[in-house]
PDB file of N, CA and C in Angstrom:
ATOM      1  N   UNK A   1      -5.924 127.320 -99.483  1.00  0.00           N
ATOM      2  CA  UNK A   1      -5.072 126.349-100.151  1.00  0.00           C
ATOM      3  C   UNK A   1      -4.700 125.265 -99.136  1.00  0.00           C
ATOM      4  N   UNK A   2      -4.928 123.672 -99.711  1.00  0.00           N
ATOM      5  CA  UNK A   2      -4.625 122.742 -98.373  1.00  0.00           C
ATOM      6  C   UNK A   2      -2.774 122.951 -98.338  1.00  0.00           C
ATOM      7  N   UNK A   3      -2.660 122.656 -96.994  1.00  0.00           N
ATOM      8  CA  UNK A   3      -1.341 122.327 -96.558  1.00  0.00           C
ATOM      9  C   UNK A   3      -0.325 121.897 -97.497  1.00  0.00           C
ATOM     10  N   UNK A   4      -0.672 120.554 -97.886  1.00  0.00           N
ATOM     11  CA  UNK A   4       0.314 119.900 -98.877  1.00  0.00           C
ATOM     12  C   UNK A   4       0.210 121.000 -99.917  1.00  0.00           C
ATOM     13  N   UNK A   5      -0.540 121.263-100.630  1.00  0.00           N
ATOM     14  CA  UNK A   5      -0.237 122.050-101.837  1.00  0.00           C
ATOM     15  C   UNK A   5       0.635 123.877-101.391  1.00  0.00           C
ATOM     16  N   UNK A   6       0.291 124.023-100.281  1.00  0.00           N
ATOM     17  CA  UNK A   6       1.116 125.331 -99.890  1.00  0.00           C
ATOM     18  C   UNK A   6       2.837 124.528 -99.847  1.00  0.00           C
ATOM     19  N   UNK A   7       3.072 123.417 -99.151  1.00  0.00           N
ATOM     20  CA  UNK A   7       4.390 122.931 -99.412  1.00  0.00           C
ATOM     21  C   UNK A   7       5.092 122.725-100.645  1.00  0.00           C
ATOM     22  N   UNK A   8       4.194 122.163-101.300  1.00  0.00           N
ATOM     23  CA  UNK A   8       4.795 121.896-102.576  1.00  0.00           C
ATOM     24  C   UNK A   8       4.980 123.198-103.885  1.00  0.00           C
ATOM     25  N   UNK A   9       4.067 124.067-103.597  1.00  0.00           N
ATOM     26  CA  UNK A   9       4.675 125.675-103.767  1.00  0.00           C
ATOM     27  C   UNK A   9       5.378 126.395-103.238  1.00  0.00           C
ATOM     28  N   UNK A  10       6.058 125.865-102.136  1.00  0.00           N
ATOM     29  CA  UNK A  10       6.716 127.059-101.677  1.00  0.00           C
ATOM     30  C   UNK A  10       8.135 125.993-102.095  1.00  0.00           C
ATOM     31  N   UNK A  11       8.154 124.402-102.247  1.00  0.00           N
ATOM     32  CA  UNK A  11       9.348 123.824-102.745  1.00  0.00           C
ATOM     33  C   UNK A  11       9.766 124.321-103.927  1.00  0.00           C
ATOM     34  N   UNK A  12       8.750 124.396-104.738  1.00  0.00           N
ATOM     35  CA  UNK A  12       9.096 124.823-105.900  1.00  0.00           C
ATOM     36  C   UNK A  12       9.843 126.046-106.007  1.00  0.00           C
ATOM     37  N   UNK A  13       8.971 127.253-105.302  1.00  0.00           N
ATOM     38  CA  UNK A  13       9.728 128.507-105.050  1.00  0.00           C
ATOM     39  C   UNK A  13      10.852 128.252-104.469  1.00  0.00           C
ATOM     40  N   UNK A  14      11.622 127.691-103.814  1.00  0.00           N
ATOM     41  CA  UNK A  14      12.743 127.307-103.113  1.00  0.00           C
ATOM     42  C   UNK A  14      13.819 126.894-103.996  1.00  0.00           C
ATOM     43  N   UNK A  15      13.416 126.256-104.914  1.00  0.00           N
ATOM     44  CA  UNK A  15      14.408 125.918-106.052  1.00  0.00           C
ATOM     45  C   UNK A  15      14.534 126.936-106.924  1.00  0.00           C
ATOM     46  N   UNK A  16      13.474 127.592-107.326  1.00  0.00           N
ATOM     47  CA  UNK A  16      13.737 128.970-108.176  1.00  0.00           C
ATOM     48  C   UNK A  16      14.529 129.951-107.376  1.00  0.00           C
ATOM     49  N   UNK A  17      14.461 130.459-106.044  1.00  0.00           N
ATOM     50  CA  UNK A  17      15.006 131.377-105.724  1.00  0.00           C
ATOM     51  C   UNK A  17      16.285 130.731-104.990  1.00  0.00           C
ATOM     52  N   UNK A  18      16.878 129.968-104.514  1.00  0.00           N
ATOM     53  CA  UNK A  18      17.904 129.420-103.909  1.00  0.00           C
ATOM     54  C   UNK A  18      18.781 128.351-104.978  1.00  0.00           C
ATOM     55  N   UNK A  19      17.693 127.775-106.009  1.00  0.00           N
ATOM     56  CA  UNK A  19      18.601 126.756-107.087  1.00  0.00           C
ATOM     57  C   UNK A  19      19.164 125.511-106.599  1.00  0.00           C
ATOM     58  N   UNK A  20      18.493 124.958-105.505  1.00  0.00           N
ATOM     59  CA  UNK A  20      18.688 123.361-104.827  1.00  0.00           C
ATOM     60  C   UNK A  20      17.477 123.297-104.109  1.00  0.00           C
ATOM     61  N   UNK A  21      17.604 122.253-103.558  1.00  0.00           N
ATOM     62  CA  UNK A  21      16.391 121.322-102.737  1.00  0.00           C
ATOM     63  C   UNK A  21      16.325 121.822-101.593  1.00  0.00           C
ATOM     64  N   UNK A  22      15.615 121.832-100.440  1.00  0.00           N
ATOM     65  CA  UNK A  22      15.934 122.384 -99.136  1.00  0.00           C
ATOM     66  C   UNK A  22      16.917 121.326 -98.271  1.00  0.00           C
ATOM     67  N   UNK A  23      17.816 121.092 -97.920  1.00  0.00           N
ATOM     68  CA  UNK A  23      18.557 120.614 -97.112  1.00  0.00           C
ATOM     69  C   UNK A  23      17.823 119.889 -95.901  1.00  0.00           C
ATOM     70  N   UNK A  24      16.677 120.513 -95.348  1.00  0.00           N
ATOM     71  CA  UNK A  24      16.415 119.673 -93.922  1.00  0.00           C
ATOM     72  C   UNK A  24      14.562 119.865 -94.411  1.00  0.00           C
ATOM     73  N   UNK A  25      14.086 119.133 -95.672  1.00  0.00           N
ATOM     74  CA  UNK A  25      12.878 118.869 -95.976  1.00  0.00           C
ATOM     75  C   UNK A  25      11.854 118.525 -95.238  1.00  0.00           C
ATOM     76  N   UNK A  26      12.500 117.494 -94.264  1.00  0.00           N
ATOM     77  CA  UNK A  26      11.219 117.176 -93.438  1.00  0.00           C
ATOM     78  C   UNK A  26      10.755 118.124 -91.835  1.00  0.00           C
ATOM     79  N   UNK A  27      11.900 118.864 -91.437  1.00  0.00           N
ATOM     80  CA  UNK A  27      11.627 119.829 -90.717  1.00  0.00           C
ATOM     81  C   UNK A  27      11.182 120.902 -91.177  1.00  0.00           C
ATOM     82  N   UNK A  28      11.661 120.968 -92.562  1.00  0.00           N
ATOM     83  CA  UNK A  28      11.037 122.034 -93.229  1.00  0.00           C
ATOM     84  C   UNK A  28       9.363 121.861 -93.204  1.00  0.00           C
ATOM     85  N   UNK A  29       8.978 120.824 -93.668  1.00  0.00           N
ATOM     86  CA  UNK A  29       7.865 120.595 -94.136  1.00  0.00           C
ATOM     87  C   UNK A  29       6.208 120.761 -92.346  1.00  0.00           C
ATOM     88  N   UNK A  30       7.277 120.458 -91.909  1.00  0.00           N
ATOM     89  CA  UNK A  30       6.807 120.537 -89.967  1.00  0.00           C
ATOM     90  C   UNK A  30       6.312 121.419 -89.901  1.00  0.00           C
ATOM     91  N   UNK A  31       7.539 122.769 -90.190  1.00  0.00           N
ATOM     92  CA  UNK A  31       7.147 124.177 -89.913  1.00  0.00           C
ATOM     93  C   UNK A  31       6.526 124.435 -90.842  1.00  0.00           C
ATOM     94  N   UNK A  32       5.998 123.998 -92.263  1.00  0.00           N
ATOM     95  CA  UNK A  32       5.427 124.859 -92.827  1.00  0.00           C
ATOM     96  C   UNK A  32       3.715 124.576 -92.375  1.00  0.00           C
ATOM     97  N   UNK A  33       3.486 123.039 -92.065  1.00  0.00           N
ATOM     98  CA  UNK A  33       2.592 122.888 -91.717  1.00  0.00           C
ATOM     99  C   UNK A  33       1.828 123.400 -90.197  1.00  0.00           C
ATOM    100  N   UNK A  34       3.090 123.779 -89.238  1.00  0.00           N
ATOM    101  CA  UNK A  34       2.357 124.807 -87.879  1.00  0.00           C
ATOM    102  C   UNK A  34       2.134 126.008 -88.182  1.00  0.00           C
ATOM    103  N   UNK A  35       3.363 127.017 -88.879  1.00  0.00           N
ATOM    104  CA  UNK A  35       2.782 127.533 -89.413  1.00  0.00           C
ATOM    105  C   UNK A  35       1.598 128.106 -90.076  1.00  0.00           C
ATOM    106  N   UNK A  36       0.922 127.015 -91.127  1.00  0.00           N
ATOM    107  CA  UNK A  36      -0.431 127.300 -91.510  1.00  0.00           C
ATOM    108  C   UNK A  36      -1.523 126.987 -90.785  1.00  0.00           C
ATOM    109  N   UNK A  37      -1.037 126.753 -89.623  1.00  0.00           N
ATOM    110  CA  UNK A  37      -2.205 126.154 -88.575  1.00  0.00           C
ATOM    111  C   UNK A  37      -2.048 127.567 -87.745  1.00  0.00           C
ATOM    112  N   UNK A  38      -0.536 127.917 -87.685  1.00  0.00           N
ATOM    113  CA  UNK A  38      -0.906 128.803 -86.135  1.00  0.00           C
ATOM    114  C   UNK A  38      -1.771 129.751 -86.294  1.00  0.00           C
ATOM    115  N   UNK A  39      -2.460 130.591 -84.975  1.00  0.00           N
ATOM    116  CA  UNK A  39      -3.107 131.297 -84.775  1.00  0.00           C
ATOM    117  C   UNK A  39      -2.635 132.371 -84.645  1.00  0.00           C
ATOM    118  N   UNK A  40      -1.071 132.620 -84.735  1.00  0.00           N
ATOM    119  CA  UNK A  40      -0.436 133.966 -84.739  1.00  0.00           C
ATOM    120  C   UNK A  40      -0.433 134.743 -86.135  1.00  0.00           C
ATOM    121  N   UNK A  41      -0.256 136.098 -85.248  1.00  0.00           N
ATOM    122  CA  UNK A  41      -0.313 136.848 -86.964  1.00  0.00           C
ATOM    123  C   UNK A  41       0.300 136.806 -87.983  1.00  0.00           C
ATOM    124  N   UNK A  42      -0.106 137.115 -89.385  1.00  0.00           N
ATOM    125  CA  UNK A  42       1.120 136.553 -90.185  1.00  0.00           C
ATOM    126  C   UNK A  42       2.915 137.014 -89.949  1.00  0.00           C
ATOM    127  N   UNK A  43       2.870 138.169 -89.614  1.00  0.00           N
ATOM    128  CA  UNK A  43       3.921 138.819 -89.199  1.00  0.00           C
ATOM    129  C   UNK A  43       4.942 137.839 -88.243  1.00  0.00           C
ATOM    130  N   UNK A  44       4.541 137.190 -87.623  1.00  0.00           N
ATOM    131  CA  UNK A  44       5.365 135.931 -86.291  1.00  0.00           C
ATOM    132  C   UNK A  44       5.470 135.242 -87.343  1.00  0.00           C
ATOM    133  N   UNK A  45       4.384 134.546 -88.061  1.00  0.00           N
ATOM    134  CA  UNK A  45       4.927 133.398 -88.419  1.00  0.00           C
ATOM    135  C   UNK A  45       6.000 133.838 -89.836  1.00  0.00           C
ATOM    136  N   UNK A  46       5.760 134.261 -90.232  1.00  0.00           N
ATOM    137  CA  UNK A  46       7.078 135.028 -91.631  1.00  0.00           C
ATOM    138  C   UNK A  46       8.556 134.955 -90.911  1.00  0.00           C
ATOM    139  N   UNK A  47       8.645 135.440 -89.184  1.00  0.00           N
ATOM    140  CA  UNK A  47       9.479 135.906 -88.949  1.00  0.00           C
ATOM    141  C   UNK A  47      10.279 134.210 -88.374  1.00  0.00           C
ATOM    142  N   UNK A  48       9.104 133.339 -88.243  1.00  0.00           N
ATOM    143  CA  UNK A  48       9.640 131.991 -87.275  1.00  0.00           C
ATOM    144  C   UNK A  48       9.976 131.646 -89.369  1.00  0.00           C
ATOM    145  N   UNK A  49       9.881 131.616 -90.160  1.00  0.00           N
ATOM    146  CA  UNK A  49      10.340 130.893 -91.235  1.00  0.00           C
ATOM    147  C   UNK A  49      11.719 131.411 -91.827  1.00  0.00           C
ATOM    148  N   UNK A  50      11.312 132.629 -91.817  1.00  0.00           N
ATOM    149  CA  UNK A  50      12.553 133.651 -91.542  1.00  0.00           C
ATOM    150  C   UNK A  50      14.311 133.023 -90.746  1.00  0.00           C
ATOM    151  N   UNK A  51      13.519 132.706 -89.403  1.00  0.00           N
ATOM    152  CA  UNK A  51      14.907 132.372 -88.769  1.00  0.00           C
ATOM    153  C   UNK A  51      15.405 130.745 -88.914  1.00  0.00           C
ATOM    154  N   UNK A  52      14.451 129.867 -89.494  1.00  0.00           N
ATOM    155  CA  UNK A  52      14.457 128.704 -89.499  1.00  0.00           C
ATOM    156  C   UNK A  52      15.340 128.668 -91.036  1.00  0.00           C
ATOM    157  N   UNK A  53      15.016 129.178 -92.107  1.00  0.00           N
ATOM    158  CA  UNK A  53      15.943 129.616 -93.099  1.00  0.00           C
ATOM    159  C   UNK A  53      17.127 129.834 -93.305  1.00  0.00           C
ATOM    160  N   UNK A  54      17.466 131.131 -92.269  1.00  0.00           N
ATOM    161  CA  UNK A  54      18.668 131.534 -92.152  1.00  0.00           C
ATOM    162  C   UNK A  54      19.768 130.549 -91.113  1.00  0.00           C
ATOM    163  N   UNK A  55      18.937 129.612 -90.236  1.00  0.00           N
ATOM    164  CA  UNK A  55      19.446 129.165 -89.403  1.00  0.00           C
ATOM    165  C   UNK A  55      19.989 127.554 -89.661  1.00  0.00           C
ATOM    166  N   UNK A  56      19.036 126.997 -90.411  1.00  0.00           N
ATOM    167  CA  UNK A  56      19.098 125.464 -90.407  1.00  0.00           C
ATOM    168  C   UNK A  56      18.960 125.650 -92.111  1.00  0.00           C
ATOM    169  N   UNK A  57      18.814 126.493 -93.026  1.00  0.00           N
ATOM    170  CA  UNK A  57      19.213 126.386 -94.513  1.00  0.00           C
ATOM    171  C   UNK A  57      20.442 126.869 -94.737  1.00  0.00           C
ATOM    172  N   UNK A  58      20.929 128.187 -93.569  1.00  0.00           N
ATOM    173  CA  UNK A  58      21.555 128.564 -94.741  1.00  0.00           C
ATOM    174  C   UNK A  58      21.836 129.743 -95.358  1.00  0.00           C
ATOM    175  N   UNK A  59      20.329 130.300 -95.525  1.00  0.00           N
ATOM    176  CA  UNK A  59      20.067 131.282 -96.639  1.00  0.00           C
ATOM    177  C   UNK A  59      20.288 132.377 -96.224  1.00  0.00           C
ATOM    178  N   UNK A  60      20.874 133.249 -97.071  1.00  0.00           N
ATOM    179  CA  UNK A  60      20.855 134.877 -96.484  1.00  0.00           C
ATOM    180  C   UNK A  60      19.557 135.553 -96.211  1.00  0.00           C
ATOM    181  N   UNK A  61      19.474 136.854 -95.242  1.00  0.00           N
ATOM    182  CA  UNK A  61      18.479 137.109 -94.943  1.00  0.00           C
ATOM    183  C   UNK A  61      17.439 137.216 -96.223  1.00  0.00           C
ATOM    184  N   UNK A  62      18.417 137.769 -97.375  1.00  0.00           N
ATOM    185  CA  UNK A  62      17.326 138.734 -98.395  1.00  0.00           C
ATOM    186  C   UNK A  62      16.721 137.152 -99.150  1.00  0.00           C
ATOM    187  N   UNK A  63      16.968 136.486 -99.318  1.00  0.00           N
ATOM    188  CA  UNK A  63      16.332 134.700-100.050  1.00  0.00           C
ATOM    189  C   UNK A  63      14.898 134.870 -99.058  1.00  0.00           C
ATOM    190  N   UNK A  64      15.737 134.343 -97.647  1.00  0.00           N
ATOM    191  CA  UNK A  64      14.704 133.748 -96.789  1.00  0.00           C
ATOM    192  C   UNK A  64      13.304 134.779 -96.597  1.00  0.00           C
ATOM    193  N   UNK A  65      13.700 136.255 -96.642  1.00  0.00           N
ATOM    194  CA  UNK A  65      12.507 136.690 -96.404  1.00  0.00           C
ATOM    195  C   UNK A  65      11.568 136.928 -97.952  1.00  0.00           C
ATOM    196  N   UNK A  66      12.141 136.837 -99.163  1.00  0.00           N
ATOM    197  CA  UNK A  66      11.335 136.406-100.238  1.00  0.00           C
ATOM    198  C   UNK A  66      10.769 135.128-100.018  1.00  0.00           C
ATOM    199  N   UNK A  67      11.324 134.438 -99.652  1.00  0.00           N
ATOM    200  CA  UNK A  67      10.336 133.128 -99.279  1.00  0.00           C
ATOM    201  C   UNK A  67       9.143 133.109 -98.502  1.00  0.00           C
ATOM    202  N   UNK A  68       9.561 134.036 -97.435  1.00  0.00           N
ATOM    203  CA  UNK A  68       8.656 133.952 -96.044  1.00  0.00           C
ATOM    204  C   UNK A  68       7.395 134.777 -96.718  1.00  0.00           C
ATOM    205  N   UNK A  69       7.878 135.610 -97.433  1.00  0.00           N
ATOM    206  CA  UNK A  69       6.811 136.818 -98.576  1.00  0.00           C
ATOM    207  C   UNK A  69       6.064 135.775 -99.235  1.00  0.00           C
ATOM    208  N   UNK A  70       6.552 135.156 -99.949  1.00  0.00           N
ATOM    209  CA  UNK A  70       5.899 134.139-100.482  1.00  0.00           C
ATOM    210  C   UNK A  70       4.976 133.088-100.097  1.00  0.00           C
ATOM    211  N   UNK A  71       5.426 132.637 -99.044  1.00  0.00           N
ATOM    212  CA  UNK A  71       4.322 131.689 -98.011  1.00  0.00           C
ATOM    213  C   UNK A  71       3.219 132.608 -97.570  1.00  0.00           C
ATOM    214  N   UNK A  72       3.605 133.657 -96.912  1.00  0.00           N
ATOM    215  CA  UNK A  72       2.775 134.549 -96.706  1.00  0.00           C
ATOM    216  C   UNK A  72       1.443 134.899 -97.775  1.00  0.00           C
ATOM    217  N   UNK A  73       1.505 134.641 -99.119  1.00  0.00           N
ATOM    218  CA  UNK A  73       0.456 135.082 -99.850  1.00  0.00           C
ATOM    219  C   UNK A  73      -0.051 133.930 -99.827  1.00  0.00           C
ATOM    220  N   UNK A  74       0.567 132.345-100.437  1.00  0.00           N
ATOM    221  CA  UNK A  74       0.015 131.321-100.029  1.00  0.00           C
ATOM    222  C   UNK A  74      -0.994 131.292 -98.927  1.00  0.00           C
ATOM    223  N   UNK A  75      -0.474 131.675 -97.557  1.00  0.00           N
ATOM    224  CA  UNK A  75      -1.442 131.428 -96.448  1.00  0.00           C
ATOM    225  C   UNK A  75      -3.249 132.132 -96.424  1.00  0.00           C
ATOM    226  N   UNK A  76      -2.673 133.830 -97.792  1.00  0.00           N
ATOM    227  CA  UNK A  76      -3.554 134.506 -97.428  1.00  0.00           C
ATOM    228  C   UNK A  76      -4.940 134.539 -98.145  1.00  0.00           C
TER     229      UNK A  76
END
């Protein structure tokens, strides 16, 4: 799946499971794109979206790691 379209699914998911916009979109959008580049296992990168979530969104752990679940199939 290209990049942009993994973002724009996981925005969407973001509004379904949280019920607003992401707050810091364009950093968001940064990490989602190293992310799908990095060469680390999926496990790191779940866990770097994970803390970027909880840290600069916001979100409680149990949101952010349905999300990170979610990108995760995207990537796979």
């Amino acid at each position: 799946m290209p990049r942009k379209d993994i973002y724009a699914e996981f925005e969407k998911k973001y509004r379904e499971v949280v019920g607003k916009e992401p707050d810091n979109k364009d950093d968001l959008r940064m990490l989602l794109i190293s992310i799908a580049r990095a060469e680390s296992t999926i496990e790191t990168r779940k866990k770097e979206l994970v803390n970027f979530l909880t840290t600069y969104e916001g979100l409680d752990a149990e949101k952010a790691t349905e999300l990170a679940e979610y990108v995760a199939k995207l990537l796979s």
